[in-house]
PDB file of N, CA and C in Angstrom:
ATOM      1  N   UNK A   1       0.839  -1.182   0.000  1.00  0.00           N
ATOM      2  CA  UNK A   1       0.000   0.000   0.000  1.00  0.00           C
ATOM      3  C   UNK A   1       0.889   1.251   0.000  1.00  0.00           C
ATOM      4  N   UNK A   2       0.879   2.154  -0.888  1.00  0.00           N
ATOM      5  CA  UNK A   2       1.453   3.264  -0.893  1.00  0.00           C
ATOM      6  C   UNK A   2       1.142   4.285   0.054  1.00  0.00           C
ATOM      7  N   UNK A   3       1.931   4.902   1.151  1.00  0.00           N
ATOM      8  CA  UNK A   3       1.381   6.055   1.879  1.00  0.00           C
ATOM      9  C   UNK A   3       1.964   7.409   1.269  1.00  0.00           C
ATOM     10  N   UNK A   4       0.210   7.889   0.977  1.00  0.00           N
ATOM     11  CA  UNK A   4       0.488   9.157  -0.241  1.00  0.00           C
ATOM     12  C   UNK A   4       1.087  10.185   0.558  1.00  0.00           C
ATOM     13  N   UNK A   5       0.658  10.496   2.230  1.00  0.00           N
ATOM     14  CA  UNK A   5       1.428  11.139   2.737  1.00  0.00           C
ATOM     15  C   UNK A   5       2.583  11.163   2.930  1.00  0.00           C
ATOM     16  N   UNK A   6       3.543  10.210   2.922  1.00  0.00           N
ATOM     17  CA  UNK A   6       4.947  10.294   2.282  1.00  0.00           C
ATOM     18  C   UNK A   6       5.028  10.530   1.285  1.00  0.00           C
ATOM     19  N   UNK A   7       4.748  10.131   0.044  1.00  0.00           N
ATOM     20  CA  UNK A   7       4.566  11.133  -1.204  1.00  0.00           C
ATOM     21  C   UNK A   7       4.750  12.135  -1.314  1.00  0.00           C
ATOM     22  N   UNK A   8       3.391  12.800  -0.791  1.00  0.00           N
ATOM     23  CA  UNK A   8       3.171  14.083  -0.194  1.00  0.00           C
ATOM     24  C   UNK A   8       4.314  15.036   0.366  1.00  0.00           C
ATOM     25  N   UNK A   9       5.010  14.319   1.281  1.00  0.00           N
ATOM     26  CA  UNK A   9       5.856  15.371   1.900  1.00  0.00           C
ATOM     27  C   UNK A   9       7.171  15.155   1.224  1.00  0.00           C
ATOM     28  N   UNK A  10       7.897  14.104   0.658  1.00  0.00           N
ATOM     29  CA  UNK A  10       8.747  13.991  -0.062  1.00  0.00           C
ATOM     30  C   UNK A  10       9.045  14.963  -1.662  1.00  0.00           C
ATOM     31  N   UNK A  11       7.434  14.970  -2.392  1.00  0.00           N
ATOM     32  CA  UNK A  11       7.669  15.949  -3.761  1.00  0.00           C
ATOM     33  C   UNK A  11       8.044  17.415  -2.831  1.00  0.00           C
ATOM     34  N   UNK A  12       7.414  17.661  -1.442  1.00  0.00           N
ATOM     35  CA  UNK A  12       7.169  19.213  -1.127  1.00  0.00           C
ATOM     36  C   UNK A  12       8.481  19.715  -0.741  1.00  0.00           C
ATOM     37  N   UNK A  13       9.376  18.320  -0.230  1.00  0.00           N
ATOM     38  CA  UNK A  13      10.825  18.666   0.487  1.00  0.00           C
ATOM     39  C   UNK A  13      11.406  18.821  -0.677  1.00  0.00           C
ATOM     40  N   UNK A  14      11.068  17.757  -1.749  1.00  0.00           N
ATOM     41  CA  UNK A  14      12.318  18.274  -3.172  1.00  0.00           C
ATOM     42  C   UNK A  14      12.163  20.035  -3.729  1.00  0.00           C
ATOM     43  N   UNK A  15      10.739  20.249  -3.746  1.00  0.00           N
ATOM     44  CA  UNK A  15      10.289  21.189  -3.851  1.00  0.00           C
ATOM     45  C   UNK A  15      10.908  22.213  -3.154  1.00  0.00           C
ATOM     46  N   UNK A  16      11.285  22.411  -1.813  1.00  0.00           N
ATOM     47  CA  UNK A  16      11.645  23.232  -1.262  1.00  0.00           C
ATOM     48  C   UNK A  16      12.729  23.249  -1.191  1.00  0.00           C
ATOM     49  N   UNK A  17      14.163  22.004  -1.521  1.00  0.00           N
ATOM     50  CA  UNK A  17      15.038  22.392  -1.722  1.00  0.00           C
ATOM     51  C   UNK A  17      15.457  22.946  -3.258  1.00  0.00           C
ATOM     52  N   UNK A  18      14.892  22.230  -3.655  1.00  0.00           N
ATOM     53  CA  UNK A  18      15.329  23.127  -5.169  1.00  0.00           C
ATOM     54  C   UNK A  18      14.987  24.808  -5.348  1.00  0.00           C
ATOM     55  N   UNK A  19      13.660  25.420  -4.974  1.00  0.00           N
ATOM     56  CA  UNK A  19      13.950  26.600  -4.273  1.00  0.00           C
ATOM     57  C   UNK A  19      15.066  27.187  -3.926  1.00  0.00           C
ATOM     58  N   UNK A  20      15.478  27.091  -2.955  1.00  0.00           N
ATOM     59  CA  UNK A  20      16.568  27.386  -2.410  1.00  0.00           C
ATOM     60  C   UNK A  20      17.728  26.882  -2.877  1.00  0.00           C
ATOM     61  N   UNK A  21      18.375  26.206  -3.764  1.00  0.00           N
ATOM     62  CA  UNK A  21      19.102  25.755  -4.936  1.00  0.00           C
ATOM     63  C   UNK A  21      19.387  26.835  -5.869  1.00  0.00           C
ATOM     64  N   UNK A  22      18.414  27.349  -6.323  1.00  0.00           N
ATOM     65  CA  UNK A  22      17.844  28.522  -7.564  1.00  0.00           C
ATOM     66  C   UNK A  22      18.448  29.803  -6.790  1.00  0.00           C
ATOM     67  N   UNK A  23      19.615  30.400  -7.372  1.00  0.00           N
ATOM     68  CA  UNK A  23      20.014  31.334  -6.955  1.00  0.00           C
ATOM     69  C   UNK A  23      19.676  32.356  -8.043  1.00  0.00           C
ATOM     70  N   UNK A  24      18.882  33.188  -8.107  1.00  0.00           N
ATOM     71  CA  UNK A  24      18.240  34.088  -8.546  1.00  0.00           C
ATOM     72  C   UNK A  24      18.138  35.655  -8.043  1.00  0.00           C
ATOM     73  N   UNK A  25      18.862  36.737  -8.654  1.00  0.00           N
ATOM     74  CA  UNK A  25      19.078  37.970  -7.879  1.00  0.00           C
ATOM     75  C   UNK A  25      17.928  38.034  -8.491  1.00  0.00           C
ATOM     76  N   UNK A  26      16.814  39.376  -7.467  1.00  0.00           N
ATOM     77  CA  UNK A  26      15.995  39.940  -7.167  1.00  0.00           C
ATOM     78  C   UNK A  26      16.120  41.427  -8.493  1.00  0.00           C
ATOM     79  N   UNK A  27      15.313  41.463  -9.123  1.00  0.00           N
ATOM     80  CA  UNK A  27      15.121  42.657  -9.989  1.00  0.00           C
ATOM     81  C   UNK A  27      14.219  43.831  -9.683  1.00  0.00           C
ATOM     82  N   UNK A  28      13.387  43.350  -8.591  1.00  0.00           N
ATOM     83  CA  UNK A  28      12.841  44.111  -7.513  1.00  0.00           C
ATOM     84  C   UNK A  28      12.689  44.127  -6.474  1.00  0.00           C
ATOM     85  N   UNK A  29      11.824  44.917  -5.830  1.00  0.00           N
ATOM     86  CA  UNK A  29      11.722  45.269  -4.111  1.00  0.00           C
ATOM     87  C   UNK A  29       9.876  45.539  -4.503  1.00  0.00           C
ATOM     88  N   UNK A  30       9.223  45.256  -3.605  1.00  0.00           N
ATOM     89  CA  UNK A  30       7.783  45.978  -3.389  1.00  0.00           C
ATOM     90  C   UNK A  30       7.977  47.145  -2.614  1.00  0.00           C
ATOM     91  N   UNK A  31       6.983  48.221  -2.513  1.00  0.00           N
ATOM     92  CA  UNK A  31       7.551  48.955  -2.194  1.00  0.00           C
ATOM     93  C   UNK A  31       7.761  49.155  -0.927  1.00  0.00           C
ATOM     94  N   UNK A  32       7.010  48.642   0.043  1.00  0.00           N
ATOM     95  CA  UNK A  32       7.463  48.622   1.577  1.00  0.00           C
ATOM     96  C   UNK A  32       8.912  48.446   1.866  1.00  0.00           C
ATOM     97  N   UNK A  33       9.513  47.232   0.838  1.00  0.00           N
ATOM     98  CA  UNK A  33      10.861  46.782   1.305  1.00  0.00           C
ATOM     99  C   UNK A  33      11.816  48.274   0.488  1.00  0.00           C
ATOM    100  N   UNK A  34      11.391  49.159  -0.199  1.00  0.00           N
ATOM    101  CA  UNK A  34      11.894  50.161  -1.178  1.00  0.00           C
ATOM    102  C   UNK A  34      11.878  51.091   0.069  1.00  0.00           C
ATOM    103  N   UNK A  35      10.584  51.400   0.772  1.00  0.00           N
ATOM    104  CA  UNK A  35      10.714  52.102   2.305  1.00  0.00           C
ATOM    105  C   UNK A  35      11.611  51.700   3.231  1.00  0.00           C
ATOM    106  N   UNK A  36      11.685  50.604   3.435  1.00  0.00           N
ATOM    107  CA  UNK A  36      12.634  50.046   4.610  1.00  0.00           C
ATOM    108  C   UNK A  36      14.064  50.181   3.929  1.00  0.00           C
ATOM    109  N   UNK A  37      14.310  50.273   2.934  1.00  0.00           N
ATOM    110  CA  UNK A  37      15.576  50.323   2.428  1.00  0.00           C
ATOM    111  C   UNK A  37      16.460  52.025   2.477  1.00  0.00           C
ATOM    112  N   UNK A  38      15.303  52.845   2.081  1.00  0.00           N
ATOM    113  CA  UNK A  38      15.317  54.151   1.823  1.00  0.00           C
ATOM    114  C   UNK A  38      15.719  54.755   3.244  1.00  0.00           C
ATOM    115  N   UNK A  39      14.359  54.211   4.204  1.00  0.00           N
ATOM    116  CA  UNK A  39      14.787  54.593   5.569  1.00  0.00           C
ATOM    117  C   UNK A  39      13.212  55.477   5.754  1.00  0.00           C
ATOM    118  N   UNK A  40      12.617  55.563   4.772  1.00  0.00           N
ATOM    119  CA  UNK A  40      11.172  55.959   4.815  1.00  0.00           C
ATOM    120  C   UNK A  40      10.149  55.398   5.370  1.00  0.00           C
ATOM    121  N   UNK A  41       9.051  55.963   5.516  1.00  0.00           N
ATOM    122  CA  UNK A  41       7.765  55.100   5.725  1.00  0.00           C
ATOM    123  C   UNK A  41       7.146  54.600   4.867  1.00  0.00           C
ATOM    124  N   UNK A  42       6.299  53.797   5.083  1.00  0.00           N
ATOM    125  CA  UNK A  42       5.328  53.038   4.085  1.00  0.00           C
ATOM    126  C   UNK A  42       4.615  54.071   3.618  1.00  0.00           C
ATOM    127  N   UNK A  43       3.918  54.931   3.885  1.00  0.00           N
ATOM    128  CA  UNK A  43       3.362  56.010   3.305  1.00  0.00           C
ATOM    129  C   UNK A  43       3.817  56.751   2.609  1.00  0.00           C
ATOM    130  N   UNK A  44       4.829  57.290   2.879  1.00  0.00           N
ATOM    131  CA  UNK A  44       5.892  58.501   2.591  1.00  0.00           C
ATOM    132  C   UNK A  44       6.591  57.796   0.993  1.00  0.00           C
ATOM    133  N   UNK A  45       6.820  56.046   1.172  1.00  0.00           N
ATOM    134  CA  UNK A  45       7.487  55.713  -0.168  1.00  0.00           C
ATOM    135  C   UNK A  45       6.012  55.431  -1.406  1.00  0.00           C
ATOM    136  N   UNK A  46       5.124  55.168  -0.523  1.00  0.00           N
ATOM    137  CA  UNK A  46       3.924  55.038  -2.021  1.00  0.00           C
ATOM    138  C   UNK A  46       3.383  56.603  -2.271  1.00  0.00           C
ATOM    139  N   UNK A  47       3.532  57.779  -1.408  1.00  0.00           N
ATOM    140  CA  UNK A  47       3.636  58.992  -2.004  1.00  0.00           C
ATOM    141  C   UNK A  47       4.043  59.316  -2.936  1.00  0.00           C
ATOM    142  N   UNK A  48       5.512  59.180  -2.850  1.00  0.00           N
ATOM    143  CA  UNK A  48       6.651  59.010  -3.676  1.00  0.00           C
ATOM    144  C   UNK A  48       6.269  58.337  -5.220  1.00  0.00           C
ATOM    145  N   UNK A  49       5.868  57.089  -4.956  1.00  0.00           N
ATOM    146  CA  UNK A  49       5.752  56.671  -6.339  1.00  0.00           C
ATOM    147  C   UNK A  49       4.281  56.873  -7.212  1.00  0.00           C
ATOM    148  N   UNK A  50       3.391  57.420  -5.864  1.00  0.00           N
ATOM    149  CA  UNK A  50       2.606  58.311  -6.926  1.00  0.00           C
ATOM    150  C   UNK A  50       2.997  59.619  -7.604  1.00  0.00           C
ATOM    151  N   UNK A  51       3.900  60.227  -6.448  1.00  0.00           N
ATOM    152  CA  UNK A  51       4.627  61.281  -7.491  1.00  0.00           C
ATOM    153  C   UNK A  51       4.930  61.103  -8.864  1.00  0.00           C
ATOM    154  N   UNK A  52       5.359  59.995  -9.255  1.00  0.00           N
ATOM    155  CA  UNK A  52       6.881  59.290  -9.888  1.00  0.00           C
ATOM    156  C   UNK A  52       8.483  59.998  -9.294  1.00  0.00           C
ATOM    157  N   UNK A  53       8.007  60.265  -8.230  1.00  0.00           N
ATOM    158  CA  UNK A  53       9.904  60.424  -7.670  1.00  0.00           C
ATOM    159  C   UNK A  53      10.326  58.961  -7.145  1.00  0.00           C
ATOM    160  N   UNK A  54       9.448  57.968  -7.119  1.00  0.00           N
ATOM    161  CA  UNK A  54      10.032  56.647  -6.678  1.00  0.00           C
ATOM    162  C   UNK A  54       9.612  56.037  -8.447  1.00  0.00           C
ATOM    163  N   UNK A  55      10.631  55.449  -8.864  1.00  0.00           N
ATOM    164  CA  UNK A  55      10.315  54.841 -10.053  1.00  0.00           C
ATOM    165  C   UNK A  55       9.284  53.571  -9.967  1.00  0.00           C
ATOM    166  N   UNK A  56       8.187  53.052 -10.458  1.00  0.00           N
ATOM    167  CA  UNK A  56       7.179  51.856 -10.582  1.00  0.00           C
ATOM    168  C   UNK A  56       7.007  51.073 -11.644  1.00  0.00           C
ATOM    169  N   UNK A  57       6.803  49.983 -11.249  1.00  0.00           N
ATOM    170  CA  UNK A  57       6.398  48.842 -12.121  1.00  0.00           C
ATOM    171  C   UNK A  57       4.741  47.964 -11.841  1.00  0.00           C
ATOM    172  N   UNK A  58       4.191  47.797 -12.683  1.00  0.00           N
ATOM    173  CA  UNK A  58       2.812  47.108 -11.992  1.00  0.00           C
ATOM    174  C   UNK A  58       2.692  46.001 -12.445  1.00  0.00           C
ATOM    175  N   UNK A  59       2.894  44.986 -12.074  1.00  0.00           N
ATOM    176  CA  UNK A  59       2.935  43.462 -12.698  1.00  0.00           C
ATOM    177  C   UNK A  59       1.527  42.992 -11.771  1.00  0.00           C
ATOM    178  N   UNK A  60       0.595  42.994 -12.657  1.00  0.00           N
ATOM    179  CA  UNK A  60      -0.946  42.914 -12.549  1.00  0.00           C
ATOM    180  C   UNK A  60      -1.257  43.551 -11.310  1.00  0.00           C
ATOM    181  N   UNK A  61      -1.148  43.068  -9.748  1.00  0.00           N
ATOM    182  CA  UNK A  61      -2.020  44.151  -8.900  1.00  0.00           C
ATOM    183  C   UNK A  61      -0.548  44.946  -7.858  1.00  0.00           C
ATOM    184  N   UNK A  62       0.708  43.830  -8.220  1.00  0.00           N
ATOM    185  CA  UNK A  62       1.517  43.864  -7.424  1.00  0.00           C
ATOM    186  C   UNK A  62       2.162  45.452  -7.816  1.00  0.00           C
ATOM    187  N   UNK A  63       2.869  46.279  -7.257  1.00  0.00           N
ATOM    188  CA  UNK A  63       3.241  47.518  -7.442  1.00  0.00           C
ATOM    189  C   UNK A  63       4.904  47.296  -6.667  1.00  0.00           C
ATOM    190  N   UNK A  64       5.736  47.543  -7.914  1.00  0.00           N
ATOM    191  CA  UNK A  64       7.234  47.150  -7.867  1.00  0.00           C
ATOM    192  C   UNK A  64       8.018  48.112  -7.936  1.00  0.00           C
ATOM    193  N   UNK A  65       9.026  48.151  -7.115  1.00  0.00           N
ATOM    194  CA  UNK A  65       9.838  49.315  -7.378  1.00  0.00           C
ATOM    195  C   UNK A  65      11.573  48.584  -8.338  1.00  0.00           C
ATOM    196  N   UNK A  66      12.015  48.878  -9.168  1.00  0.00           N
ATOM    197  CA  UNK A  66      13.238  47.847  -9.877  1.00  0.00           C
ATOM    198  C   UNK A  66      14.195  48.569  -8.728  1.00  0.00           C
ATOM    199  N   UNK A  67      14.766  47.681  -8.576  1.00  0.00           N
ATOM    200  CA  UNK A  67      16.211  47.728  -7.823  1.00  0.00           C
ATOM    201  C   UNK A  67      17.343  48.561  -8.654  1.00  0.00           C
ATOM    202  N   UNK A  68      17.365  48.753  -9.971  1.00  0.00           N
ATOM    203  CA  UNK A  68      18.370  49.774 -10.124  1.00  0.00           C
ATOM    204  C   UNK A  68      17.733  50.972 -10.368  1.00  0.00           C
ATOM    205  N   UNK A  69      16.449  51.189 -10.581  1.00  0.00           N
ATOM    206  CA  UNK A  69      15.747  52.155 -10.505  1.00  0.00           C
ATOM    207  C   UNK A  69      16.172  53.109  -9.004  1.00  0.00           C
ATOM    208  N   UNK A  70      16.083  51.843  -8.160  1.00  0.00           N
ATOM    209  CA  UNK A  70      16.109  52.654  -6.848  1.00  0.00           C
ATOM    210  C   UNK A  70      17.595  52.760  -6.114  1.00  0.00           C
ATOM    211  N   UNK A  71      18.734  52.414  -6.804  1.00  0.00           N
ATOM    212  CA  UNK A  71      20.044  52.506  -6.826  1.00  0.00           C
ATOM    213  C   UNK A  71      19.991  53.802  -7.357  1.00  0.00           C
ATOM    214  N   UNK A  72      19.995  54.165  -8.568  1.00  0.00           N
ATOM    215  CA  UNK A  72      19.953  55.252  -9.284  1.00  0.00           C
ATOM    216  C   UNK A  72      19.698  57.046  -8.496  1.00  0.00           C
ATOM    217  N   UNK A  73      18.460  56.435  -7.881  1.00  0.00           N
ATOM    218  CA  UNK A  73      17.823  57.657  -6.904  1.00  0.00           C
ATOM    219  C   UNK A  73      18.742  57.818  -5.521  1.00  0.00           C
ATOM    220  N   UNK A  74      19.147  56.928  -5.368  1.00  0.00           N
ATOM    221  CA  UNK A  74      19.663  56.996  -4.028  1.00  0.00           C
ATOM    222  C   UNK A  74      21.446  58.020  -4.427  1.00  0.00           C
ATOM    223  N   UNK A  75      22.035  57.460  -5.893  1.00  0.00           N
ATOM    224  CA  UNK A  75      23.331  57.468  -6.088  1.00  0.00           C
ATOM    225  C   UNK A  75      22.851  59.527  -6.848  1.00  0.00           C
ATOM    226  N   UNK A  76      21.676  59.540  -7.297  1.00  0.00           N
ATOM    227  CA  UNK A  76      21.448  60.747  -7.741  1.00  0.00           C
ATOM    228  C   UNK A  76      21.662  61.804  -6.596  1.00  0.00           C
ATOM    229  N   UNK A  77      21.478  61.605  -5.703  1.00  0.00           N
ATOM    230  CA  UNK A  77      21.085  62.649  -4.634  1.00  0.00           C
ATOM    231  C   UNK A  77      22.167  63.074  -4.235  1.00  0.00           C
ATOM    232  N   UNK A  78      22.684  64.638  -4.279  1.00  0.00           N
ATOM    233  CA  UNK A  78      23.411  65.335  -3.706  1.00  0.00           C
ATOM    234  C   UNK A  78      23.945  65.792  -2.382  1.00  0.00           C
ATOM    235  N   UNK A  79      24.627  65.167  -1.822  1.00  0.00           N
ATOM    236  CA  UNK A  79      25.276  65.384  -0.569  1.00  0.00           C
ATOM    237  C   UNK A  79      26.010  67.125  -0.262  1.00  0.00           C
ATOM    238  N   UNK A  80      25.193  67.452   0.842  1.00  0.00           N
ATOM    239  CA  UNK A  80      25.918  69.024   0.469  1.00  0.00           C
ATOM    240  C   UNK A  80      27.373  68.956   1.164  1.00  0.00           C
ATOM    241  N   UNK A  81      28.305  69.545   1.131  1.00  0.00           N
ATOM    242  CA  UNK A  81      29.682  69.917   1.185  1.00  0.00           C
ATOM    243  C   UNK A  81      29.700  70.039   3.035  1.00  0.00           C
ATOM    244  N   UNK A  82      30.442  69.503   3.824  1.00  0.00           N
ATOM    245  CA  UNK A  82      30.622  69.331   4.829  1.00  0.00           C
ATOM    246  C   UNK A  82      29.598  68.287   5.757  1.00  0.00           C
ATOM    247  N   UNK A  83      28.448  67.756   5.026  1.00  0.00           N
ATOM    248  CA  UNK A  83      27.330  66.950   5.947  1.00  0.00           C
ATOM    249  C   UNK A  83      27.372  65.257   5.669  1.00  0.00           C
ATOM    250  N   UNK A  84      27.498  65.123   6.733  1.00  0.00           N
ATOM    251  CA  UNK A  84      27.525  63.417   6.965  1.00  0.00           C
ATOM    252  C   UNK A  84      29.232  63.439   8.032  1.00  0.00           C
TER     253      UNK A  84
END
């Protein structure tokens, strides 16, 4: 007699290591993690990308910020002369 629950948990473990196998850099951030990165609030960064001062992507409901998009903004910004 086959126990499908071993089955079961055996495809889910291959499953989950191969996951984690798959080394795959990230081409985005949502934007909360674009806030937490920035040093902003959750509010303050979807402001932002209704502005368009945070760059966006909409991959059906999800709302993306690209990672060099948001390299870019960060490396744009002018440091004034004696601060930091």
């Amino acid at each position: 007699m086959v126990n499908l629950g071993l089955i079961l948990y055996v495809f889910r473990r291959i499953a989950q290591l191969s996951a984690q196998e798959v080394d795959v850099e990230r081409l985005t951030v949502s934007v909360e993690e674009a806030a937490h990165a920035l040093g902003v609030s959750r509010a303050h960064a979807f402001r932002m990308a209704g502005s368009g001062e945070l760059p966006t992507i909409r991959l059906g409901k999800r709302l993306l910020v690209p990672i060099d998009a948001l390299n870019k903004l960060v490396a744009a910004v002018k440091v004034p002369a004696g601060a930091g």
